[in-house]
N, C-alpha and C. Protein backbone atom coordinates (compact mmCIF):
# COMPACT_ATOMS: atom_id res chain seq x y z
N UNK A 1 76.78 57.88 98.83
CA UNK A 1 77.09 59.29 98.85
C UNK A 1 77.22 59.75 100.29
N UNK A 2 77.95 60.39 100.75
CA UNK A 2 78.52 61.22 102.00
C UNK A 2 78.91 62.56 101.77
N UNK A 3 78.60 63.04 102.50
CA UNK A 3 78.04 64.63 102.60
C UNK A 3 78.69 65.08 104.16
N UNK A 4 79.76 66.23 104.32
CA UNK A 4 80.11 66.83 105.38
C UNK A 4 80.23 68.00 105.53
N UNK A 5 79.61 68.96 106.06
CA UNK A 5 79.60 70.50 106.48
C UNK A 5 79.06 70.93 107.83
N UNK A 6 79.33 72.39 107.88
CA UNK A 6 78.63 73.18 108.92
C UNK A 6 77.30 73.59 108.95
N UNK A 7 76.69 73.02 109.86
CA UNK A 7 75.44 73.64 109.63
C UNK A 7 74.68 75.16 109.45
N UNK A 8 74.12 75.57 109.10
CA UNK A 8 73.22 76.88 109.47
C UNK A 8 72.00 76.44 109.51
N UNK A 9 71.50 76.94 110.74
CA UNK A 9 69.98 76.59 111.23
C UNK A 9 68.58 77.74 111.05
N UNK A 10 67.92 77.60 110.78
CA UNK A 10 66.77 78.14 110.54
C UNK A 10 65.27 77.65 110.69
N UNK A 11 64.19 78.13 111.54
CA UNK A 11 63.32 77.39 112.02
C UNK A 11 62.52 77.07 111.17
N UNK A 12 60.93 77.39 111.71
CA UNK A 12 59.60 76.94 110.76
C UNK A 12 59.35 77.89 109.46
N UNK A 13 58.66 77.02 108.91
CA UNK A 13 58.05 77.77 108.03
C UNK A 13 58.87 79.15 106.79
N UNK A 14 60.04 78.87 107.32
CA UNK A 14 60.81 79.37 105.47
C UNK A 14 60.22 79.63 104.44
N UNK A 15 60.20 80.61 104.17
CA UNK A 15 59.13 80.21 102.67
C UNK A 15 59.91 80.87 101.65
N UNK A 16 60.02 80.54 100.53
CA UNK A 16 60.59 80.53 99.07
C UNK A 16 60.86 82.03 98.90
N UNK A 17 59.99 82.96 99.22
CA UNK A 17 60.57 84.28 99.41
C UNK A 17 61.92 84.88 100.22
N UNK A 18 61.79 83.71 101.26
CA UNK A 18 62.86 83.89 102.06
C UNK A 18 64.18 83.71 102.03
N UNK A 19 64.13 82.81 101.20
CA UNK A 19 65.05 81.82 100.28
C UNK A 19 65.76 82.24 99.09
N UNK A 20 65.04 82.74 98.61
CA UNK A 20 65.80 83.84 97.57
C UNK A 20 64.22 84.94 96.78
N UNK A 21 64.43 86.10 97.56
CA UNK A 21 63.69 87.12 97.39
C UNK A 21 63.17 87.39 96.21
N UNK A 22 61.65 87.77 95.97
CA UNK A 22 61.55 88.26 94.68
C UNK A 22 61.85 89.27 94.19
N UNK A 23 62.35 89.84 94.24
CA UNK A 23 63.04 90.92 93.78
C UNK A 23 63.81 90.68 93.02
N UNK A 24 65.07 89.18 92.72
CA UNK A 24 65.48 88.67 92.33
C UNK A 24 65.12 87.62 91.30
N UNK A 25 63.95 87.54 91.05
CA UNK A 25 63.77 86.79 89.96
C UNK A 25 63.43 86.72 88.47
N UNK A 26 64.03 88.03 88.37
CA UNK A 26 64.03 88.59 86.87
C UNK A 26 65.20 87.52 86.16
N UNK A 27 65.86 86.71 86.52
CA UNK A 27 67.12 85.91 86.39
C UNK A 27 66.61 84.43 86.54
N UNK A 28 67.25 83.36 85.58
CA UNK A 28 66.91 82.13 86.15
C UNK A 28 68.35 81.70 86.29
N UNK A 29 69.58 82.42 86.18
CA UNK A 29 71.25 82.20 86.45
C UNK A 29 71.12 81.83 87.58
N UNK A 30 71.39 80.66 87.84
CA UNK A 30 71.70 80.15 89.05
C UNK A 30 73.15 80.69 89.97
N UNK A 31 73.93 81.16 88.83
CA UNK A 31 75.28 82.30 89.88
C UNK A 31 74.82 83.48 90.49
N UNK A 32 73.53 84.13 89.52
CA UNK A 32 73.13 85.26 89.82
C UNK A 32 72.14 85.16 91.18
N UNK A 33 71.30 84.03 91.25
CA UNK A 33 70.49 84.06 92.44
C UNK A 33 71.47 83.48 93.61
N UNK A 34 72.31 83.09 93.14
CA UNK A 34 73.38 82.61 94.68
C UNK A 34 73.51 83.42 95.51
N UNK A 35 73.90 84.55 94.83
CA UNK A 35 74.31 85.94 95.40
C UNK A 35 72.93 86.10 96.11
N UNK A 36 72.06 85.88 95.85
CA UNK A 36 71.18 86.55 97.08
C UNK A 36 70.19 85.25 97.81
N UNK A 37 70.95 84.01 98.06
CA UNK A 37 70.44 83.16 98.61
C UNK A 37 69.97 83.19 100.37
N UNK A 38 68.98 83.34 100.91
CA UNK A 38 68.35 83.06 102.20
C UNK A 38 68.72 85.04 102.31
N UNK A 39 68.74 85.80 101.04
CA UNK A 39 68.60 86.86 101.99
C UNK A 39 67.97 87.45 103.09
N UNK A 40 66.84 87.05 102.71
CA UNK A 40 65.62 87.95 103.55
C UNK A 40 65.62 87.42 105.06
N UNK A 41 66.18 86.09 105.22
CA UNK A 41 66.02 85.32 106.28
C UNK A 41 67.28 85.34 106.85
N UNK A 42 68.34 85.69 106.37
CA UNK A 42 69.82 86.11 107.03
C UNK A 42 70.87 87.30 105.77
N UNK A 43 70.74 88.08 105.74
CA UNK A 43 71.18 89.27 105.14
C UNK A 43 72.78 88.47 104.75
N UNK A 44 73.72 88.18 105.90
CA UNK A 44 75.19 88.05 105.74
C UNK A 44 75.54 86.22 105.71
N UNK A 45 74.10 85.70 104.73
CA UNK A 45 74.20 83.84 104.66
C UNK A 45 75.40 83.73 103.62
N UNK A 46 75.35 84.48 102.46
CA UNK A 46 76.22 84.29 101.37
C UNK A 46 77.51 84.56 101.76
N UNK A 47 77.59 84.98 102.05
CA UNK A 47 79.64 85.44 102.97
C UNK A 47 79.93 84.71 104.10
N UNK A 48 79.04 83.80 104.52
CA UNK A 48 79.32 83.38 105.63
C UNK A 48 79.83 81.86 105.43
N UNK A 49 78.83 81.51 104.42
CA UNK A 49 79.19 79.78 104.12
C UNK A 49 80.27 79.59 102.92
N UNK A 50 80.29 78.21 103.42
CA UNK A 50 81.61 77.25 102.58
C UNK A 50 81.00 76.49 102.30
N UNK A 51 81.52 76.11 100.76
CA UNK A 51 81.23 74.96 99.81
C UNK A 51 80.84 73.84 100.91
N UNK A 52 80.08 73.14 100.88
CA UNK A 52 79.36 71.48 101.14
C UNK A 52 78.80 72.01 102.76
N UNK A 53 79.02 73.62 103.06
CA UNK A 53 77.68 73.56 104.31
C UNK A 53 76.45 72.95 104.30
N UNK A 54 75.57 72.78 105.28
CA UNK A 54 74.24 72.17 105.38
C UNK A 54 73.30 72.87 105.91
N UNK A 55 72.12 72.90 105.25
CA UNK A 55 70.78 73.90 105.78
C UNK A 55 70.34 73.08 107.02
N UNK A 56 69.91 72.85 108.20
CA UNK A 56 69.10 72.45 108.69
C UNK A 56 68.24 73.12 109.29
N UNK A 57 66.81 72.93 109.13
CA UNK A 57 65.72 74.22 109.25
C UNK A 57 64.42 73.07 110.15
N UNK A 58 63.47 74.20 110.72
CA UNK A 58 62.21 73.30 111.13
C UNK A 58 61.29 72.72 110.31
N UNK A 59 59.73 73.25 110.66
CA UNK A 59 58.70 72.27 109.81
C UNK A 59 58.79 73.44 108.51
N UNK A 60 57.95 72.76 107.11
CA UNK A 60 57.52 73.50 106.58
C UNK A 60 58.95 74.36 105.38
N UNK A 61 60.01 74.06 105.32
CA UNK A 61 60.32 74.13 105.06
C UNK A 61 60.48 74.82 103.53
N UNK A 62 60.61 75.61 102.50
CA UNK A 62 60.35 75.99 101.32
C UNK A 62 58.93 76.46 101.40
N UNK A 63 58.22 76.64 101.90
CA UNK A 63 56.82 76.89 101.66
C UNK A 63 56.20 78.31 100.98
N UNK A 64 55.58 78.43 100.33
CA UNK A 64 55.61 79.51 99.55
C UNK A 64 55.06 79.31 98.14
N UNK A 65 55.69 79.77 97.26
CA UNK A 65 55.75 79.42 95.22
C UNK A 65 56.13 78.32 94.74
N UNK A 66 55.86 77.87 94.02
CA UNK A 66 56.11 76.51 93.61
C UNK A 66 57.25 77.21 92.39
N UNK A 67 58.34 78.13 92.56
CA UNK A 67 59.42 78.36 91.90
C UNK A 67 60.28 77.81 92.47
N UNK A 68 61.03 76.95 90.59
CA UNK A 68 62.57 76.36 91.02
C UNK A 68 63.01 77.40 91.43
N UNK A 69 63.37 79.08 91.39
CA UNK A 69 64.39 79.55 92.19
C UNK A 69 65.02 79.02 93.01
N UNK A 70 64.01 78.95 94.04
CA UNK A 70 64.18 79.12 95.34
C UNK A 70 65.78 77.86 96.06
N UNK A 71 65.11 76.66 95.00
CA UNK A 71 66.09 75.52 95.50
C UNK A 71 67.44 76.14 94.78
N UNK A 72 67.39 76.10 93.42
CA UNK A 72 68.63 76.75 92.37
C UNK A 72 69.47 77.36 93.41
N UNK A 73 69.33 78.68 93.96
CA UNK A 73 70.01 79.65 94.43
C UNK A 73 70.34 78.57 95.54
N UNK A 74 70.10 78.00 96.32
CA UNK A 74 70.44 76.40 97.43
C UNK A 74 71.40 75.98 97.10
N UNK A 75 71.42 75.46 95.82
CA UNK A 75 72.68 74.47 94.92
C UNK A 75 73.63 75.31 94.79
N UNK A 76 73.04 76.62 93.77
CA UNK A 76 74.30 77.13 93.08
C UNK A 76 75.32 78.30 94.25
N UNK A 77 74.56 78.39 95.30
CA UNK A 77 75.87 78.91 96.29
C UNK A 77 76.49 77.79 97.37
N UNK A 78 76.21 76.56 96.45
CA UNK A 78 76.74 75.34 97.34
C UNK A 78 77.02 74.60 98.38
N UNK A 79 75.48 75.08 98.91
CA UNK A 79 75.01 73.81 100.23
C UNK A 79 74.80 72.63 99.60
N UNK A 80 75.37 72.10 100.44
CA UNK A 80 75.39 70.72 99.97
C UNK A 80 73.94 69.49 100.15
N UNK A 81 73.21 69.88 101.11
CA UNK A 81 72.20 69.41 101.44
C UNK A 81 71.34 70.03 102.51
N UNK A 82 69.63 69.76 102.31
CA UNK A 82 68.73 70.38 103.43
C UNK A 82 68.08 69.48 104.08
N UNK A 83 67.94 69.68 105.51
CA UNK A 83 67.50 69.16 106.29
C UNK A 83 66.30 69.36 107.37
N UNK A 84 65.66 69.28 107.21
CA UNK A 84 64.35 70.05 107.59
C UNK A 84 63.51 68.75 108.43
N UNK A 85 62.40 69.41 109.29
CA UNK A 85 61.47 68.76 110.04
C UNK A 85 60.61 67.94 109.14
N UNK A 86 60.43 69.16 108.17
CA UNK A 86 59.16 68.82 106.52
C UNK A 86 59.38 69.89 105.81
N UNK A 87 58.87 69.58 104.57
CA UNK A 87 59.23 70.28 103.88
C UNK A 87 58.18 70.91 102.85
N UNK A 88 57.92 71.91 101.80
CA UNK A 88 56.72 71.95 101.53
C UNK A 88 56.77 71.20 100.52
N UNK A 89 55.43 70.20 100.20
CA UNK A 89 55.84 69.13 98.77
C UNK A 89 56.35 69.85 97.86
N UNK A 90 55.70 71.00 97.44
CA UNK A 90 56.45 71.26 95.66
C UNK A 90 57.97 71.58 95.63
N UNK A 91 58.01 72.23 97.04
CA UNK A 91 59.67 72.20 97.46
C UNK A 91 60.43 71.71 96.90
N UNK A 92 59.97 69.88 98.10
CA UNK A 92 60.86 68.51 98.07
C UNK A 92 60.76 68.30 96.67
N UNK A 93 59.81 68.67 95.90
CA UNK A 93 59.95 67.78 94.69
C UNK A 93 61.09 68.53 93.82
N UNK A 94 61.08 70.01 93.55
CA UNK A 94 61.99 70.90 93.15
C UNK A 94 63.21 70.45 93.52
N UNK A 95 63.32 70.21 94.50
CA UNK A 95 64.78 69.86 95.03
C UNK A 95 65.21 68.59 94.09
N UNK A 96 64.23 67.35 94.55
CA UNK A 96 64.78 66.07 93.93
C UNK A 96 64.88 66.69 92.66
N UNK A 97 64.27 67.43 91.89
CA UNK A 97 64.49 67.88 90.27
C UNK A 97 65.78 68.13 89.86
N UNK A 98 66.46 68.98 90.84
CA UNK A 98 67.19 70.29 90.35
C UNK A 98 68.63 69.12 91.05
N UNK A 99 68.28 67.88 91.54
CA UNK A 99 69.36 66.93 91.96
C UNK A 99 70.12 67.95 93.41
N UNK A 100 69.42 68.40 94.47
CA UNK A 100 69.72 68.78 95.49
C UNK A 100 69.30 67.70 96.49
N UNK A 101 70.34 67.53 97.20
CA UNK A 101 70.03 66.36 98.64
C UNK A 101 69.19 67.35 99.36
N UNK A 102 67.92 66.09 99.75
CA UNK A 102 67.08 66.44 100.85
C UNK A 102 66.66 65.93 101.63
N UNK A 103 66.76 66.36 103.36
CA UNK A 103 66.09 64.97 103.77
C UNK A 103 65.15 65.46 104.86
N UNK A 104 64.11 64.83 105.24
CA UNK A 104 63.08 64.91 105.97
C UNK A 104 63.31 64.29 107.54
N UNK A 105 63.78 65.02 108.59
CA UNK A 105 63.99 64.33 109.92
C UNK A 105 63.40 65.03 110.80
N UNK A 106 62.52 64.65 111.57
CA UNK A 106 62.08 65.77 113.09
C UNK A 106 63.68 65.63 114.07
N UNK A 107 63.96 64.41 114.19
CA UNK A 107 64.75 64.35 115.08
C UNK A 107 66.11 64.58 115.03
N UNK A 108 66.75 65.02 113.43
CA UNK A 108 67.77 65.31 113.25
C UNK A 108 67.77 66.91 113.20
N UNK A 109 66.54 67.39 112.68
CA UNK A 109 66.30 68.94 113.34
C UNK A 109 66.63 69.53 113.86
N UNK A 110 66.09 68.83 115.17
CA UNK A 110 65.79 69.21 116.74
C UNK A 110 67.08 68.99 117.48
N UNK A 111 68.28 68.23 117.21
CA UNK A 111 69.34 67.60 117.55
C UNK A 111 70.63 67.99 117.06
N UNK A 112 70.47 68.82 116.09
CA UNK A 112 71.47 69.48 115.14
C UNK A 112 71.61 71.14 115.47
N UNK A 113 72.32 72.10 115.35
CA UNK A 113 72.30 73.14 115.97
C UNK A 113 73.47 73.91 115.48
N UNK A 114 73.20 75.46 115.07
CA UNK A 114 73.61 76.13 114.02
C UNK A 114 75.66 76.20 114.73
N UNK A 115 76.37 76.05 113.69
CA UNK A 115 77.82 75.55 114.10
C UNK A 115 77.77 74.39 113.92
N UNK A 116 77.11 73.32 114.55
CA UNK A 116 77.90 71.78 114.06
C UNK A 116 78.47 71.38 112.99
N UNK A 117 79.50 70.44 112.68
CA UNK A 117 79.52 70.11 111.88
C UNK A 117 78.93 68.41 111.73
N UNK A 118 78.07 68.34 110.85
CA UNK A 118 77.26 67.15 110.23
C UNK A 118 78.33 66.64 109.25
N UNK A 119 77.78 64.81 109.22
CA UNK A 119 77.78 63.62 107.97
C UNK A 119 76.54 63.21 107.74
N UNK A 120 76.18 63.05 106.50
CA UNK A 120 75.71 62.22 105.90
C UNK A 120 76.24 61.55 105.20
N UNK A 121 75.56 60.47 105.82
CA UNK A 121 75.91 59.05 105.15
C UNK A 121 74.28 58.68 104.34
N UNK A 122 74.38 58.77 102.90
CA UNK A 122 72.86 57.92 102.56
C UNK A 122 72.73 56.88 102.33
N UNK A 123 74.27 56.09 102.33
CA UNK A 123 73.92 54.63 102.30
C UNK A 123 73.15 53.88 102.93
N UNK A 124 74.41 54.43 104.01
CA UNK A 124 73.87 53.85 105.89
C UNK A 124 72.76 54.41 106.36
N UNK A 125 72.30 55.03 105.95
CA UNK A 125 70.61 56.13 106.16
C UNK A 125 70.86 56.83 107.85
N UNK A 126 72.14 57.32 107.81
CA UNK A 126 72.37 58.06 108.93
C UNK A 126 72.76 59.31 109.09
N UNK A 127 72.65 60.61 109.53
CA UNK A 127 73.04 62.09 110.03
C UNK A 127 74.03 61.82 111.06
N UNK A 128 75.21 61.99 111.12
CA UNK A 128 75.94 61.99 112.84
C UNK A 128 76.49 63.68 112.80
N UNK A 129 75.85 63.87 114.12
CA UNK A 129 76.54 65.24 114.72
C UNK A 129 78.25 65.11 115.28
N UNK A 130 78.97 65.19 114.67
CA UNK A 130 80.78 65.30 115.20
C UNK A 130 80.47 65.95 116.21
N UNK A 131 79.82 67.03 116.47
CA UNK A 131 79.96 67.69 117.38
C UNK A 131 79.78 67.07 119.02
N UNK A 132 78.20 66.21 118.74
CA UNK A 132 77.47 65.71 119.62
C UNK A 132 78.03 63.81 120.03
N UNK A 133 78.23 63.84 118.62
CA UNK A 133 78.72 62.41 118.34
C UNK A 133 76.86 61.86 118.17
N UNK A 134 75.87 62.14 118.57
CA UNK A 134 74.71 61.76 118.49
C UNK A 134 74.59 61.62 117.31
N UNK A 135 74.00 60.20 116.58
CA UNK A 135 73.55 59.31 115.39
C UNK A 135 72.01 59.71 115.23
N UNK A 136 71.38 60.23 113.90
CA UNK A 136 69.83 60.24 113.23
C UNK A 136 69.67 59.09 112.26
N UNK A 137 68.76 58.07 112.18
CA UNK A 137 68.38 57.38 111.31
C UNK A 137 68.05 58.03 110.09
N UNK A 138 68.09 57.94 108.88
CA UNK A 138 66.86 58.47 108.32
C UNK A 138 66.87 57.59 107.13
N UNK A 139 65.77 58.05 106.10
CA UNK A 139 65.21 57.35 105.60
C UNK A 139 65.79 56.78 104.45
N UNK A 140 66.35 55.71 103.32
CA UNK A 140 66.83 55.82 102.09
C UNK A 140 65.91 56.33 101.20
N UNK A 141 66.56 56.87 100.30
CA UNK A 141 65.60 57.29 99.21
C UNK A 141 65.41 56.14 98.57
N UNK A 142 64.11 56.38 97.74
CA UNK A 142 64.04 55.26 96.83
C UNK A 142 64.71 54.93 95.56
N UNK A 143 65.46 53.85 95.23
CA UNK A 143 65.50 53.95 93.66
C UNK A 143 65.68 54.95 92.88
N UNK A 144 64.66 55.10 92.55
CA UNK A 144 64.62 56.29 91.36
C UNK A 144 65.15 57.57 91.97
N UNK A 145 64.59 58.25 93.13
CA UNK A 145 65.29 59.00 93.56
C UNK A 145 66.98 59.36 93.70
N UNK A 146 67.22 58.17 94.28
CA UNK A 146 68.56 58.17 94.74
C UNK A 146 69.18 58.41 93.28
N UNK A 147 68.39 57.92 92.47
CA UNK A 147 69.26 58.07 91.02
C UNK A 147 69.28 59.34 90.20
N UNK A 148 68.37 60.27 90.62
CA UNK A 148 67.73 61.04 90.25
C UNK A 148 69.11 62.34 90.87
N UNK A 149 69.23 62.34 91.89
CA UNK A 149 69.79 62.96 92.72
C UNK A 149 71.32 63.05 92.10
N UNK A 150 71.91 61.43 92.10
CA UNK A 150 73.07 60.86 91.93
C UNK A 150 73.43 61.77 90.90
N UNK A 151 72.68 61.76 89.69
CA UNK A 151 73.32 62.18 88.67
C UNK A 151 72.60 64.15 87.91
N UNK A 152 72.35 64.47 89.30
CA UNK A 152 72.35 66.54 89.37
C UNK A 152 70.97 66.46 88.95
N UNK A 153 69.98 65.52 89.29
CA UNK A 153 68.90 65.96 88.86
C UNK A 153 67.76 65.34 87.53
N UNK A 154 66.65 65.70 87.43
CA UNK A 154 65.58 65.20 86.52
C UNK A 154 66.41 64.98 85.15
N UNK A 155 66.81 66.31 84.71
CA UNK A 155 67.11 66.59 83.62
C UNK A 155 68.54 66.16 82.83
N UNK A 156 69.41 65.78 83.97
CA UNK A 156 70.37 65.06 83.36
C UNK A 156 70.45 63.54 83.65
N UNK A 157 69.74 63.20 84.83
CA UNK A 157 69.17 61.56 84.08
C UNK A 157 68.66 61.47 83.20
N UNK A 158 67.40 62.15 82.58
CA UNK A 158 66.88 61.61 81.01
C UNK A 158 67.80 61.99 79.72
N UNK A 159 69.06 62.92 80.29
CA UNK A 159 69.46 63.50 78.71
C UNK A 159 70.67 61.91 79.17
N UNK A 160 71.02 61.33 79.82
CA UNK A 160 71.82 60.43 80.03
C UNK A 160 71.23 58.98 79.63
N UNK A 161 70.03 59.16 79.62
CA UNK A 161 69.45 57.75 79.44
C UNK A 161 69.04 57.88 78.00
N UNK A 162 68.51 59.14 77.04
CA UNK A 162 67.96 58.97 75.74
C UNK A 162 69.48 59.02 74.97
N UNK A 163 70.64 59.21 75.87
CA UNK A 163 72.20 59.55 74.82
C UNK A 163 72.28 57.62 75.23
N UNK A 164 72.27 57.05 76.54
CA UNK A 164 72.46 55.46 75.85
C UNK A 164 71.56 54.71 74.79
N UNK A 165 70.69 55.39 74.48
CA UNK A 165 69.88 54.60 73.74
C UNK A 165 69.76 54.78 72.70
C-alpha cells in the first residue's frame, strides 16, 4: 500500500475533543462528523484539504475519550493517513479498528512540515518527504494488522472471513 498527500501539521497532545468537538456527537454519520473534523484545533481544516492529505502531528496524539468519533470524522473527510510522534493507545487502536493508516515516528514528525507533500510506502516501511527528498524508516505493521487495515478495518475483515466460511 502507498499513500501520497499534503501534509497538515499539528503539535502535542491533540486530544479527541479537538478532533472532532463534542458538540458534535449527537451523530455517529461519519459524513456528518467530517464536516466538523479538527475543528476546534483549525476552524478552516475541512475546506482546506484534499482527498489522500496526511495528518502529521506531535506526541500524544488523539488523547482524550476513548470515542470512535474522533478517528471516523479522520477517515470520512479523507485523510488518508496519521502520523504522529505517539499516539494515545485507545486512539491507535480506534484507528487500526475503523481501518485508518497509522503510524508512530518521532523522526518523521519532526522532519515533515505543514505543506509537504509525503509517500508512504508500507511495504518498504518508509515516509519520503518530495519536498525534502529526506527518507523515515518506519515500522511494518504486523500481520494481522496490516490485514486489518487492508481491508477498512475490524469489522469488515470478520464480516469477510465468516462470508468465506
Amino acid at each position: 500500500m502507498n499513500l501520497k498527500g499534503r501534509v497538515w501539521k499539528f503539535g502535542d497532545d491533540v486530544n479527541t475533543d479537538e478532533i472532532i468537538p463534542a458538540r458534535y456527537l449527537n451523530t455517529a454519520n461519519p459524513a456528518e462528523l467530517a464536516k466538523h473534523c479538527m475543528e476546534d484545533a483549525d476552524p478552516e481544516f475541512v475546506k482546506k484539504i484534499t482527498k489522500g492529505d496526511i495528518i502529521v502531528a506531535g506526541n500524544n496524539f488523539g488523547c482524550g475519550s476513548s470515542r470512535e468519533h474522533a478517528p471516523i470524522s479522520i477517515k470520512a473527510v479523507n485523510i488518508s493517513c496519521v502520523i504522529a510522534s505517539s499516539f494515545a493507545r485507545i486512539f491507535y487502536r480506534n484507528c487500526v479498528n475503523i481501518g485508518l493508516p497509522i503510524i508512530e515516528s518521532f523522526e518523521a514528525s519532526c522532519g515533515i512540515h505543514e505543506g509537504d507533500i509525503i509517500e508512504v510506502n508500507f511495504e518498504n516501511g518508509e515516509v519520503t518527504n518530495c519536498n525534502s527528498g529526506k527518507i523515515f524508516k518506519i515500522k511494518p505493521y504486523p500481520p494481522f494488522m496490516k490485514d486489518i487495515i487492508e481491508r477498512g478495518g475490524l469489522m469488515n475483515k470478520v464480516r469477510s472471513e465468516l462470508k468465506d466460511q
